[in-house]
N, C-alpha and C. Protein backbone atom coordinates (compact mmCIF):
# COMPACT_ATOMS: atom_id res chain seq x y z
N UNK A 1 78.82 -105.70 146.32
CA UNK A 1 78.28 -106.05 145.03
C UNK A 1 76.99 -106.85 145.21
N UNK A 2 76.11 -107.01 143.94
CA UNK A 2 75.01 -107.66 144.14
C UNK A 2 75.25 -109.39 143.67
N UNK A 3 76.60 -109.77 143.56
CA UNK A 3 76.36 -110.40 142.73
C UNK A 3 77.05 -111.23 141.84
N UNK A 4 77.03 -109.90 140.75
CA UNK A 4 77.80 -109.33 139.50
C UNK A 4 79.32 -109.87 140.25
N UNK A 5 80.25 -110.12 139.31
CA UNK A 5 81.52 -110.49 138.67
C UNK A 5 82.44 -109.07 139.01
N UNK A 6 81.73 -107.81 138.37
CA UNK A 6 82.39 -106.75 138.28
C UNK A 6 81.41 -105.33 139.09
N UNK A 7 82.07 -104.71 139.74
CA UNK A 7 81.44 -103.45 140.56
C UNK A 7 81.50 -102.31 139.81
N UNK A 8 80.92 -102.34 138.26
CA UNK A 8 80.65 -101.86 137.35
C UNK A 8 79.26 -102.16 136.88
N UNK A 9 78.91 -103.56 136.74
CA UNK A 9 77.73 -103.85 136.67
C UNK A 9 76.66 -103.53 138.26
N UNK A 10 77.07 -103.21 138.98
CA UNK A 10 76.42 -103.18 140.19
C UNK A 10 76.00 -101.78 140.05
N UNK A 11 76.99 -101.08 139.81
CA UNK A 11 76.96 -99.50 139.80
C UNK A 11 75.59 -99.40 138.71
N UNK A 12 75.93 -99.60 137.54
CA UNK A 12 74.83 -99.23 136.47
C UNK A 12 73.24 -99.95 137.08
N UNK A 13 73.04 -101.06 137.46
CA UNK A 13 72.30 -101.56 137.99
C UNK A 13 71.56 -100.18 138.80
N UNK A 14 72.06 -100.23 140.14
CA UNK A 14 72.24 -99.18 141.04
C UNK A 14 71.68 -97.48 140.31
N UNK A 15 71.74 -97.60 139.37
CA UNK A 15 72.06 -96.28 139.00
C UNK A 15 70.09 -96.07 138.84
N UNK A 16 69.48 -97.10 138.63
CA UNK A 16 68.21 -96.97 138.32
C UNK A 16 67.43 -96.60 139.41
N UNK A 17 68.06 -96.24 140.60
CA UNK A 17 67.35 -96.14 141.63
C UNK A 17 67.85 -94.70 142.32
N UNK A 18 66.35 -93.95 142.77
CA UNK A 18 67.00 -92.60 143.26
C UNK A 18 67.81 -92.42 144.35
N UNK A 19 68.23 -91.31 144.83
CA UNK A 19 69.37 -91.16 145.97
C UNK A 19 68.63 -91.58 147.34
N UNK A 20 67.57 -91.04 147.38
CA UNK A 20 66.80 -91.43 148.60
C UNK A 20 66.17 -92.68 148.91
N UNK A 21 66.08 -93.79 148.07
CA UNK A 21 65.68 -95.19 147.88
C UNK A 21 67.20 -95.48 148.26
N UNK A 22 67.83 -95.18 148.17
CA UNK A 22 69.73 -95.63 147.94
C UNK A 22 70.11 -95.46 149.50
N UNK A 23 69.77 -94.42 149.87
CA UNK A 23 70.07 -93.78 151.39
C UNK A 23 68.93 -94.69 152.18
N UNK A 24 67.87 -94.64 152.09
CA UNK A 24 66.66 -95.62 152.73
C UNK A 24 67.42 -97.17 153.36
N UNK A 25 67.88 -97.59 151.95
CA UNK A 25 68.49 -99.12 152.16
C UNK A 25 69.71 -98.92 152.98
N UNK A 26 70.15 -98.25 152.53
CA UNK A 26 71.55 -98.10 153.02
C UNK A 26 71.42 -97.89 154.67
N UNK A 27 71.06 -97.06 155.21
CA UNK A 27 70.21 -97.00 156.52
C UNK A 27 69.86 -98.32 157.11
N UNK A 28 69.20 -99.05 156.69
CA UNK A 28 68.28 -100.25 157.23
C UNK A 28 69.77 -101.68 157.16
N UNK A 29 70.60 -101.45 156.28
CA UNK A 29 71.87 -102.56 156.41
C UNK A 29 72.79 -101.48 157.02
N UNK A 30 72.73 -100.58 157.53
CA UNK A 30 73.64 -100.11 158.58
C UNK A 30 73.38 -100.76 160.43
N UNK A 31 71.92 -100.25 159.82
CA UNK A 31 70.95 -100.72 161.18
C UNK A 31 71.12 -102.39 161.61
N UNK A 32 71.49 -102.82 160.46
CA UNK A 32 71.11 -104.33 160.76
C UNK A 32 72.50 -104.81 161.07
N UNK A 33 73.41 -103.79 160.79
CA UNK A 33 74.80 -104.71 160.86
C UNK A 33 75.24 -103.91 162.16
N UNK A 34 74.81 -102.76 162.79
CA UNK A 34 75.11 -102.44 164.33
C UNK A 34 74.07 -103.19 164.84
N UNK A 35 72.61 -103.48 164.90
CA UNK A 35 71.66 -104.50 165.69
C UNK A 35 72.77 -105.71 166.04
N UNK A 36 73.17 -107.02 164.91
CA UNK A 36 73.23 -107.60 164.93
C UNK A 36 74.86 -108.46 165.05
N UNK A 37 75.05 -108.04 163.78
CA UNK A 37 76.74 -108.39 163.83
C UNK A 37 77.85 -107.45 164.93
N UNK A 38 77.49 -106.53 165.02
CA UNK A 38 78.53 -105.44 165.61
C UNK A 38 78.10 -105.56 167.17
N UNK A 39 77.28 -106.00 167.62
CA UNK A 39 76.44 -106.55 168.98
C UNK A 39 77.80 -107.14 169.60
N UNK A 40 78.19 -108.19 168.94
CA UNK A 40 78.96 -108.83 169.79
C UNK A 40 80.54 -108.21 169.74
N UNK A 41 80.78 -107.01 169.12
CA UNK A 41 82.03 -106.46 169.21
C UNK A 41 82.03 -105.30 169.44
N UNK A 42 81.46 -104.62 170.19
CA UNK A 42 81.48 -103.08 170.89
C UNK A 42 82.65 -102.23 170.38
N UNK A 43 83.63 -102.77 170.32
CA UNK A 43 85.05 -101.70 169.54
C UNK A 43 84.85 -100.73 168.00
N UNK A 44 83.51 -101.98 167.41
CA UNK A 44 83.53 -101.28 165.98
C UNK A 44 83.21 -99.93 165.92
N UNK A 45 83.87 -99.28 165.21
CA UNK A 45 83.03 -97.67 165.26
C UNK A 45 82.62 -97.71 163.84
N UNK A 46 81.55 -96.42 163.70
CA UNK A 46 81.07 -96.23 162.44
C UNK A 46 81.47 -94.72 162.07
């Protein structure tokens, strides 16, 4: 969530943005959470 109380408001939020802006981000906090957090635990799979 961003936030928001409810993952309803996130969604509609969300909704203003195209699939490929959506996939872009989504990419770059995948990237950042195998760079960084998942670094120190090799077991995680994706």
């Amino acid at each position: 969530s961003l936030g928001h109380k409810s993952i309803k408001t996130t969604q509609i939020y969300l909704k203003g943005f195209e699939l490929k802006e959506r996939t872009e981000v989504n990419k770059g906090n995948l990237s950042y959470v195998r760079n960084c957090c998942v670094g120190r635990n090799k077991s995680v799979k994706f």
